[in-house]
PDB file of N, CA and C in Angstrom:
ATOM      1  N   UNK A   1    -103.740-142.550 -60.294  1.00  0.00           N
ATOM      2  CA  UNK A   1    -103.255-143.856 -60.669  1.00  0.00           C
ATOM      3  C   UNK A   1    -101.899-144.121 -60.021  1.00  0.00           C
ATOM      4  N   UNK A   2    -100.809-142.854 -59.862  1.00  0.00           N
ATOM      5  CA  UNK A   2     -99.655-143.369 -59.483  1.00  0.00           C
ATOM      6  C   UNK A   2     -99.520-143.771 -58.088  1.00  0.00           C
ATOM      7  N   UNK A   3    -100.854-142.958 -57.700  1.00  0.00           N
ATOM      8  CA  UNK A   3    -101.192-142.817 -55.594  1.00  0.00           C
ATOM      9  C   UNK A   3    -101.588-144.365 -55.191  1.00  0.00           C
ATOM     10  N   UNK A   4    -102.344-144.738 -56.384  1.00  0.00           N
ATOM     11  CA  UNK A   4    -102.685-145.976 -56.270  1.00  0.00           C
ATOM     12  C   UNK A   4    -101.961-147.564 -56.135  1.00  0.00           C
ATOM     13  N   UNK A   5    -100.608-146.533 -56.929  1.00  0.00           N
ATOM     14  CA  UNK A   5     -99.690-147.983 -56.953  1.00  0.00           C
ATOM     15  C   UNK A   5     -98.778-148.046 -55.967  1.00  0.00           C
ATOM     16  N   UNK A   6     -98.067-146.721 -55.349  1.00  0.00           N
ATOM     17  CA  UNK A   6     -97.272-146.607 -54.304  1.00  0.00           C
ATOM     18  C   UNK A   6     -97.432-145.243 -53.208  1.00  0.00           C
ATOM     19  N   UNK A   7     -98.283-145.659 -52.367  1.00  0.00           N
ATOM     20  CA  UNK A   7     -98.736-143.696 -51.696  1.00  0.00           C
ATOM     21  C   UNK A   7     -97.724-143.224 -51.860  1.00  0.00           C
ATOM     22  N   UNK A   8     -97.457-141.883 -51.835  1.00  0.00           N
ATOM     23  CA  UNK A   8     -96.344-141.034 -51.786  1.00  0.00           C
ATOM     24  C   UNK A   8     -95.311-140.738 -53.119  1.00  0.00           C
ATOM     25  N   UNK A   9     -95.574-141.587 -54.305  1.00  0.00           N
ATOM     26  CA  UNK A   9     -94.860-141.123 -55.496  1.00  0.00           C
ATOM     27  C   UNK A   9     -95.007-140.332 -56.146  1.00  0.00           C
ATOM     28  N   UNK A  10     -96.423-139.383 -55.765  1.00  0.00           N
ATOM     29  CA  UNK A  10     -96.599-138.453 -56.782  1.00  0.00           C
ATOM     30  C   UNK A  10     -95.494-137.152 -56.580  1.00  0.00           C
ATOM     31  N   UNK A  11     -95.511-137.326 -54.602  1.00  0.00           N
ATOM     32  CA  UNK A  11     -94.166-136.517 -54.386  1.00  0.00           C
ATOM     33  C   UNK A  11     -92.590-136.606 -54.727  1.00  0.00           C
ATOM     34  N   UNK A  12     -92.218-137.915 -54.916  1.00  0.00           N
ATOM     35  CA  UNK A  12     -91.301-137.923 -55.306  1.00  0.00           C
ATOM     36  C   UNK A  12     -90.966-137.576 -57.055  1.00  0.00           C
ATOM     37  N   UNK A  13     -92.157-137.192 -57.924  1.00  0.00           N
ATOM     38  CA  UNK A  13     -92.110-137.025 -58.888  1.00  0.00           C
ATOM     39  C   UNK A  13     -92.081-135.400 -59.143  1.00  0.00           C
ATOM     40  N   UNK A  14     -91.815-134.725 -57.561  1.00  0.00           N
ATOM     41  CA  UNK A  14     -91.892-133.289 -57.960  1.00  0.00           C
ATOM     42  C   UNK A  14     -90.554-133.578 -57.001  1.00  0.00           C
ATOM     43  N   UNK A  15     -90.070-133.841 -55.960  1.00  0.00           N
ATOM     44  CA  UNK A  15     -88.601-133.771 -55.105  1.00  0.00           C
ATOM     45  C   UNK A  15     -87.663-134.056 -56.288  1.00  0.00           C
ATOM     46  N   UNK A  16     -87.593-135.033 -57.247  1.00  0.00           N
ATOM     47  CA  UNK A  16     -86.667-135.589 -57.864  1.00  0.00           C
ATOM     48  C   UNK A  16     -86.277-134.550 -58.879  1.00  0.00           C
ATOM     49  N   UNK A  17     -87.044-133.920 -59.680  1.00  0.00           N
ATOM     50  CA  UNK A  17     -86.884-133.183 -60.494  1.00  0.00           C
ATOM     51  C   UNK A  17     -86.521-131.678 -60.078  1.00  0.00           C
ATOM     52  N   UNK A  18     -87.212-131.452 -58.877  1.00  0.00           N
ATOM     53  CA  UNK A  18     -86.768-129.765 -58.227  1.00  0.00           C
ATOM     54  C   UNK A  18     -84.821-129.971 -58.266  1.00  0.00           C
ATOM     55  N   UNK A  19     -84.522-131.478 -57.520  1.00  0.00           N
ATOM     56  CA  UNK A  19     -82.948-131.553 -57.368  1.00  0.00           C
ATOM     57  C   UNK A  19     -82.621-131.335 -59.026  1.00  0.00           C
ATOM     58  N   UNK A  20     -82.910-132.342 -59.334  1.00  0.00           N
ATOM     59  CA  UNK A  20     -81.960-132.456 -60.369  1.00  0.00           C
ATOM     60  C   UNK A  20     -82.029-131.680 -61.909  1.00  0.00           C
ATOM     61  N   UNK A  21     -82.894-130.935 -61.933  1.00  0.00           N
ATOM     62  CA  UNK A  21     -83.020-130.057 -62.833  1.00  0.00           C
ATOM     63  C   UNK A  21     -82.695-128.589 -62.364  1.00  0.00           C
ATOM     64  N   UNK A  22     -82.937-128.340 -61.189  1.00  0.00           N
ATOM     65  CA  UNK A  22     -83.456-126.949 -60.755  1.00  0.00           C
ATOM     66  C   UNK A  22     -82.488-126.608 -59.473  1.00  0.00           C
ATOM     67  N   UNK A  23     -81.857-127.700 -58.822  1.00  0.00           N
ATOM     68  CA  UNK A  23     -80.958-127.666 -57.993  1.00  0.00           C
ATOM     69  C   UNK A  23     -81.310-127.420 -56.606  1.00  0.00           C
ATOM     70  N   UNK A  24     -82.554-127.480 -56.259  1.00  0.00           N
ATOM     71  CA  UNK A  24     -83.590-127.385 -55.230  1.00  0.00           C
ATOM     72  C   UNK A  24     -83.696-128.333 -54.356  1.00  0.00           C
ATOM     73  N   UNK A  25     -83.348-128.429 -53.090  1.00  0.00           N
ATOM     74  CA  UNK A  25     -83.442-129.134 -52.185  1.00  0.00           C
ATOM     75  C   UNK A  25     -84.859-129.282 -51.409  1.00  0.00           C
ATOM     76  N   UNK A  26     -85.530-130.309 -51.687  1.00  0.00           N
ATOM     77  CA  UNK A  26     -86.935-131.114 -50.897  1.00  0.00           C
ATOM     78  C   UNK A  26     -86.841-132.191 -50.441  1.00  0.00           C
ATOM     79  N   UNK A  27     -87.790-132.304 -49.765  1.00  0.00           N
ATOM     80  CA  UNK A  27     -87.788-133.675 -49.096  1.00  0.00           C
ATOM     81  C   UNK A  27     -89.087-133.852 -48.857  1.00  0.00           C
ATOM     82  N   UNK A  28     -90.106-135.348 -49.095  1.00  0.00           N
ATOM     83  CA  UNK A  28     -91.112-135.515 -48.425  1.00  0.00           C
ATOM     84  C   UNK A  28     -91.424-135.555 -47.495  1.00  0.00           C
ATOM     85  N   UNK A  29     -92.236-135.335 -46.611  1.00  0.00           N
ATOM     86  CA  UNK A  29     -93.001-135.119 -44.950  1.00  0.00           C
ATOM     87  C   UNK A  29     -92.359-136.316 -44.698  1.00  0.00           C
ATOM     88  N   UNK A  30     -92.948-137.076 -45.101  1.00  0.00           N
ATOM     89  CA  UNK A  30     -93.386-138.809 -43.864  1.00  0.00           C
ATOM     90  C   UNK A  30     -93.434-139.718 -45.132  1.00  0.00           C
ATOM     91  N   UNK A  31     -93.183-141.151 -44.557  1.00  0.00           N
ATOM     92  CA  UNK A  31     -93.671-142.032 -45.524  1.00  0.00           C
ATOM     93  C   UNK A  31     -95.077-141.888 -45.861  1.00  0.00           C
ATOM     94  N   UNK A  32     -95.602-141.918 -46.900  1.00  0.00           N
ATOM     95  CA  UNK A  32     -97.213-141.748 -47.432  1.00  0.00           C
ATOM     96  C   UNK A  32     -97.350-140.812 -47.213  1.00  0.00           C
ATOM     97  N   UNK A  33     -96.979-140.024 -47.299  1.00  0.00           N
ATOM     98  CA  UNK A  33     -97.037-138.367 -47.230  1.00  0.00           C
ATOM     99  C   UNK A  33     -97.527-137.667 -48.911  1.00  0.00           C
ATOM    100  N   UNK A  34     -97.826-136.866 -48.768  1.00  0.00           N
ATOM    101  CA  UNK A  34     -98.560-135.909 -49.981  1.00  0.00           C
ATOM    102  C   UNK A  34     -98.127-134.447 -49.574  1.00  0.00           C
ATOM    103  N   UNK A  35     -96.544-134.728 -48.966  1.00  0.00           N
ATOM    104  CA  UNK A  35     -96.316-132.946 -48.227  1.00  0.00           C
ATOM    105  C   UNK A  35     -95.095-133.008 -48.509  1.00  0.00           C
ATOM    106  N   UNK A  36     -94.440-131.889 -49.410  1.00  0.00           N
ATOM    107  CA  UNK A  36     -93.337-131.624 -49.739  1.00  0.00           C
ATOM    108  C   UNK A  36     -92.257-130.371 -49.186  1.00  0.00           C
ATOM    109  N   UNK A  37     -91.578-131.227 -48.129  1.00  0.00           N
ATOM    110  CA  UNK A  37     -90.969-129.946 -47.334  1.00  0.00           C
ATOM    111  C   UNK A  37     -90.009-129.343 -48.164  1.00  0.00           C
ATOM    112  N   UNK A  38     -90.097-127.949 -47.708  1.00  0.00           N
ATOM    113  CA  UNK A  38     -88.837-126.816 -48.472  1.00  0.00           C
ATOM    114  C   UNK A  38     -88.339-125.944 -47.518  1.00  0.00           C
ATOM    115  N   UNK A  39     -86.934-125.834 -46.883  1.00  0.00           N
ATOM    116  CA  UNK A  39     -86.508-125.252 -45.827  1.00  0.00           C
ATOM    117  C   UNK A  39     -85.635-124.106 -46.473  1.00  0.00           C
ATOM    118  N   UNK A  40     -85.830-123.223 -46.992  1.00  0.00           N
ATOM    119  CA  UNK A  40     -84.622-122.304 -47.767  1.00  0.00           C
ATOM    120  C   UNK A  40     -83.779-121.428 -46.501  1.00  0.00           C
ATOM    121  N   UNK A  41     -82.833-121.392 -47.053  1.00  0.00           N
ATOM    122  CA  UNK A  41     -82.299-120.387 -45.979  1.00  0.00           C
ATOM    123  C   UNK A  41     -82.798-118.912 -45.545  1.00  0.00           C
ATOM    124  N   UNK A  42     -82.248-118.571 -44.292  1.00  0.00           N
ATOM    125  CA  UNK A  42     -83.133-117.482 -43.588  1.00  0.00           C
ATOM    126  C   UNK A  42     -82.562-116.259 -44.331  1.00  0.00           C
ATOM    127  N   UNK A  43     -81.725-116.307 -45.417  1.00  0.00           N
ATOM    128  CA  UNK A  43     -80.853-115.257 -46.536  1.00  0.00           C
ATOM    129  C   UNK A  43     -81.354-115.183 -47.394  1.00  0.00           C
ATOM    130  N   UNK A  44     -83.363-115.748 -47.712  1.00  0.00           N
ATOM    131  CA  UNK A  44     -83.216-116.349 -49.058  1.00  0.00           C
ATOM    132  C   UNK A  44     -84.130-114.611 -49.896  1.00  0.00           C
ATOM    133  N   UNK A  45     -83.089-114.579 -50.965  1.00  0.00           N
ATOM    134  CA  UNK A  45     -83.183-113.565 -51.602  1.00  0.00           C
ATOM    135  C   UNK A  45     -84.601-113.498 -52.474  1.00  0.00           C
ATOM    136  N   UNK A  46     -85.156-112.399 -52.754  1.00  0.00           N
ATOM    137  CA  UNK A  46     -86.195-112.274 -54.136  1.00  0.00           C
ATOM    138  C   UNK A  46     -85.952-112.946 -54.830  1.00  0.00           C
ATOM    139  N   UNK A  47     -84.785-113.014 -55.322  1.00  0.00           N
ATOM    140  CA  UNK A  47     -84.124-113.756 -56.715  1.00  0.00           C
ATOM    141  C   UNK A  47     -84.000-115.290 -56.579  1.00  0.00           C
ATOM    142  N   UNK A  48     -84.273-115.572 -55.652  1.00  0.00           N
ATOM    143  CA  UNK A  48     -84.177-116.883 -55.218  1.00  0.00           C
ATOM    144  C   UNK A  48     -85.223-117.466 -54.791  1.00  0.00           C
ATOM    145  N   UNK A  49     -86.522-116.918 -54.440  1.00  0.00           N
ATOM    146  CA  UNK A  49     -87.761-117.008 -54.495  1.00  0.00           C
ATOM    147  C   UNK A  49     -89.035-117.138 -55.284  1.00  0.00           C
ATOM    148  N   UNK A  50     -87.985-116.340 -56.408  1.00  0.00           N
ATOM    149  CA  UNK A  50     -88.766-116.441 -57.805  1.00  0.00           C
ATOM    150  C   UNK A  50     -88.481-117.487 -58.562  1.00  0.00           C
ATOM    151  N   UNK A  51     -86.664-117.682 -58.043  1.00  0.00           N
ATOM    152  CA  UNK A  51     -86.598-119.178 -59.053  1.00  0.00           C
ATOM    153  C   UNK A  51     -86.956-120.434 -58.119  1.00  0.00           C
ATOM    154  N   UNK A  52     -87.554-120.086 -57.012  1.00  0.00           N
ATOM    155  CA  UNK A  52     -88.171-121.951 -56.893  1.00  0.00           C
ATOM    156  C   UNK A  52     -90.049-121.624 -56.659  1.00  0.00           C
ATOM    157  N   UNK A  53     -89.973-120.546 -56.875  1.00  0.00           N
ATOM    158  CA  UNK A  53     -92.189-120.212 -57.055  1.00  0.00           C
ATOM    159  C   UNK A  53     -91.744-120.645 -58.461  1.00  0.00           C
ATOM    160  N   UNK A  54     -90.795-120.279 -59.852  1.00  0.00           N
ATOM    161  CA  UNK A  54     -90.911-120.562 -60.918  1.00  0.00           C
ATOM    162  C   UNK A  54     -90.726-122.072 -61.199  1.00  0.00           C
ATOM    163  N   UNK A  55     -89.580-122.864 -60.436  1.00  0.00           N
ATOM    164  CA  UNK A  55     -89.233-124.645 -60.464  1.00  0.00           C
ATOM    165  C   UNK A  55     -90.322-125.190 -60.011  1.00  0.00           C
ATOM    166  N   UNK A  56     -91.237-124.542 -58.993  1.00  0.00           N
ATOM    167  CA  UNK A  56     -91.810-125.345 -58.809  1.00  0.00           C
ATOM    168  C   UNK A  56     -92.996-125.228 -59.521  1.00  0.00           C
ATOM    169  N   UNK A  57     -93.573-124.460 -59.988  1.00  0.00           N
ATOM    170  CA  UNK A  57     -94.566-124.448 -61.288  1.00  0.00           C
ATOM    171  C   UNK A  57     -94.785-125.384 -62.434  1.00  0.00           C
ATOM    172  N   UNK A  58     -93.053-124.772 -62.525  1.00  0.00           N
ATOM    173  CA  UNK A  58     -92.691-126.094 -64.233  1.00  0.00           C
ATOM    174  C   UNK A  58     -92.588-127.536 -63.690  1.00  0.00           C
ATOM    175  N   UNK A  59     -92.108-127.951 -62.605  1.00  0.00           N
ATOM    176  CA  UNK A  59     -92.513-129.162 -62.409  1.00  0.00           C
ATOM    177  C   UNK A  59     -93.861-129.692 -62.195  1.00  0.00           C
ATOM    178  N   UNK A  60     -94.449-129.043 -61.571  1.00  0.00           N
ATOM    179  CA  UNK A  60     -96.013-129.620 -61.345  1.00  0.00           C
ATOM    180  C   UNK A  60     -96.305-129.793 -62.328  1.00  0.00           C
ATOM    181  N   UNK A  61     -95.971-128.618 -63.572  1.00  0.00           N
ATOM    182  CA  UNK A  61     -96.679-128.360 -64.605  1.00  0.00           C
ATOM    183  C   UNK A  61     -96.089-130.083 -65.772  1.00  0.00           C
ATOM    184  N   UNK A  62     -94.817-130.148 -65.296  1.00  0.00           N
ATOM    185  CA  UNK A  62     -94.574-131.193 -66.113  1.00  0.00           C
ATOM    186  C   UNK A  62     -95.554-132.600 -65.701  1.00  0.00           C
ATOM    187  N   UNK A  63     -95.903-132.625 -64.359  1.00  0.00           N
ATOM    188  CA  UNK A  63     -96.435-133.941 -63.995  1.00  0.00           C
ATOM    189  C   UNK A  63     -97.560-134.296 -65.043  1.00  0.00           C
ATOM    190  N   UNK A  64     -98.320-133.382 -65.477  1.00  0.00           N
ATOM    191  CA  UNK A  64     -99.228-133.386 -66.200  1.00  0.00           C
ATOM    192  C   UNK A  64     -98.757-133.766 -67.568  1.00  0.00           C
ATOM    193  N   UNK A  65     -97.767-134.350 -68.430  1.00  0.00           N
ATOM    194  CA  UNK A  65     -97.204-134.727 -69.408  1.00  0.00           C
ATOM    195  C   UNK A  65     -96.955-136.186 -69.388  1.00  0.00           C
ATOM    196  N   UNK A  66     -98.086-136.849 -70.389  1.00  0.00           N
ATOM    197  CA  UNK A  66     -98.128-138.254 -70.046  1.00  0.00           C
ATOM    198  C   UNK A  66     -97.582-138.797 -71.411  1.00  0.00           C
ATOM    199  N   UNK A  67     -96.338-139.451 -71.466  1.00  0.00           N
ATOM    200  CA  UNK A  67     -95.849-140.084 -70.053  1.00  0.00           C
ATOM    201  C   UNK A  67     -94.439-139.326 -69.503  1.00  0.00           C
ATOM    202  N   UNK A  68     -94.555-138.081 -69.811  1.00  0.00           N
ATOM    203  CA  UNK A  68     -93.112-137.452 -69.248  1.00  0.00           C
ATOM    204  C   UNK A  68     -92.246-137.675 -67.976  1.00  0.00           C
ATOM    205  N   UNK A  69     -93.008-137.347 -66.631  1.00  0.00           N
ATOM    206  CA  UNK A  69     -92.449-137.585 -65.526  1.00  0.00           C
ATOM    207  C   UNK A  69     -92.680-138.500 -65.182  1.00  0.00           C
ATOM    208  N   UNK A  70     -94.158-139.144 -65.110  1.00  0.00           N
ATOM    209  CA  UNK A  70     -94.007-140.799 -64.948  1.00  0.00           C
ATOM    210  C   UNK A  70     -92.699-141.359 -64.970  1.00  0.00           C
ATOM    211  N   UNK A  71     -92.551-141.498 -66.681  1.00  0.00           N
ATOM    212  CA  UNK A  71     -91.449-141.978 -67.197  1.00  0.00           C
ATOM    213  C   UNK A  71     -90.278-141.723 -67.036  1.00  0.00           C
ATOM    214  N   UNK A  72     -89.687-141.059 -66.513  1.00  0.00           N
ATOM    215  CA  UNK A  72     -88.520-140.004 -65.796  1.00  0.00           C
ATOM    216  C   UNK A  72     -88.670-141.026 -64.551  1.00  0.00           C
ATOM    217  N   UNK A  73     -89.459-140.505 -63.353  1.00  0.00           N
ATOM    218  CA  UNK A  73     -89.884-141.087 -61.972  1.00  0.00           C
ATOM    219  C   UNK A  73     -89.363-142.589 -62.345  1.00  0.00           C
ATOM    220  N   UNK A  74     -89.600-143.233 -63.217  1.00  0.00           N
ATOM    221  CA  UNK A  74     -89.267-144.800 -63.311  1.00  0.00           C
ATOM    222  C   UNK A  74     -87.958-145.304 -63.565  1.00  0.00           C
ATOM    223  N   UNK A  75     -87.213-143.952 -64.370  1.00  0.00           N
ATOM    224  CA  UNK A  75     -86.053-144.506 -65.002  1.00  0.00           C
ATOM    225  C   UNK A  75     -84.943-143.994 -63.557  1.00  0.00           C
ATOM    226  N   UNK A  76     -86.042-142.736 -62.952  1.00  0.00           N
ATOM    227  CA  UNK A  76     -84.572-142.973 -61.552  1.00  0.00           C
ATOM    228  C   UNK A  76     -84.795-143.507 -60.545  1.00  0.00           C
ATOM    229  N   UNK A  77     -85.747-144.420 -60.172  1.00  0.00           N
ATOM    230  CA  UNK A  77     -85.991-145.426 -59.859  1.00  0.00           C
ATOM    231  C   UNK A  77     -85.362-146.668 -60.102  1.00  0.00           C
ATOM    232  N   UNK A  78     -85.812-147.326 -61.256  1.00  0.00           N
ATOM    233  CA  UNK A  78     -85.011-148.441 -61.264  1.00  0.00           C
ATOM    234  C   UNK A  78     -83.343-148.214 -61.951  1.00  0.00           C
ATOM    235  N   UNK A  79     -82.911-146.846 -62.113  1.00  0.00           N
ATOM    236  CA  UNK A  79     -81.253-147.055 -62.123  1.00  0.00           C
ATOM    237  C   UNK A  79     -81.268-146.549 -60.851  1.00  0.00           C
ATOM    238  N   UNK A  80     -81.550-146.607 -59.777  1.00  0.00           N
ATOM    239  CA  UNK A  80     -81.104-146.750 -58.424  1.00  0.00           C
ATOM    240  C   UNK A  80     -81.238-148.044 -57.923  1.00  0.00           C
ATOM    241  N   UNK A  81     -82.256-148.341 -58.294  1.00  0.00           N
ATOM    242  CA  UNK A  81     -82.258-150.269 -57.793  1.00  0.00           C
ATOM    243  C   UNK A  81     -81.369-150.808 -58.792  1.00  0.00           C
ATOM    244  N   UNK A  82     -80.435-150.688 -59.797  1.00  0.00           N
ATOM    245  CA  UNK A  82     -80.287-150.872 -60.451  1.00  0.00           C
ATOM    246  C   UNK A  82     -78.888-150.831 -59.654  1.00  0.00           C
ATOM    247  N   UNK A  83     -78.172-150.476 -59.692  1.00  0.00           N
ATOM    248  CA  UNK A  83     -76.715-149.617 -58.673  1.00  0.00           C
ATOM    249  C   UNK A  83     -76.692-150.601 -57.274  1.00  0.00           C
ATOM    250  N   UNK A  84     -78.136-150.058 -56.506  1.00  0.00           N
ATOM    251  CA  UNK A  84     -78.019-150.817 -55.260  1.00  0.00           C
ATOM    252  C   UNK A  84     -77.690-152.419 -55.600  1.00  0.00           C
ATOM    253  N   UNK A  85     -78.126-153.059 -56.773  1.00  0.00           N
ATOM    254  CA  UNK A  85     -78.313-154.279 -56.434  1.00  0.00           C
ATOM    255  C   UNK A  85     -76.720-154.910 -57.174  1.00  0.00           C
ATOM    256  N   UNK A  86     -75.706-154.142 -57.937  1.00  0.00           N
ATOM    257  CA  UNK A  86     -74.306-154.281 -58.617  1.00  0.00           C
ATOM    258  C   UNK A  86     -73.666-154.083 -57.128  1.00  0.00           C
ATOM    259  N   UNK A  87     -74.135-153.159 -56.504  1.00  0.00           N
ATOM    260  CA  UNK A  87     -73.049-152.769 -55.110  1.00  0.00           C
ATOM    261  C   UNK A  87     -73.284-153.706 -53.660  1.00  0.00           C
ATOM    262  N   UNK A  88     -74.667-154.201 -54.185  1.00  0.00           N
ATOM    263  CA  UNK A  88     -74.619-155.784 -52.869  1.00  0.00           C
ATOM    264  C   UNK A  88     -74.569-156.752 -53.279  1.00  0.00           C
TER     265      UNK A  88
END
């Protein structure tokens, strides 16, 4: 349903939350993309492997919580359009 309304949001509903919960840097492929790049550094420890195989679990795992991340996905959404549109 969410693929349906804007391609590519289901990724931003796992990028948004890796940052800002988990402190994890992603980025989607391409516009309309369904590919979530992860570049860790060439230092990257066990311990640091386990905590983003573990972030990224609990997030997927959250997508499945209706209306959890949806609802999350929307609210940082429109307080970003929200900002952009006070600052033009």
């Amino acid at each position: 349903m969410l693929e349906a309304a804007n391609k590519g949001l289901f990724c931003q509903m796992i990028t948004i939350p890796l940052f800002k919960e988990h402190h994890i840097l992603t980025q989607v492929a391409g516009h309309g993309m369904n590919v979530v790049k992860l570049l860790p550094p060439l230092n990257l420890t066990q311990q640091d492997h386990d905590h983003i195989i573990t972030a990224f679990d609990k997030t997927i795992a959250d997508t499945h919580q209706v209306p959890g991340s949806i609802w999350e996905l929307g609210k940082n959404l429109a307080s970003h359009a929200l900002k952009g549109k006070k600052g033009g």
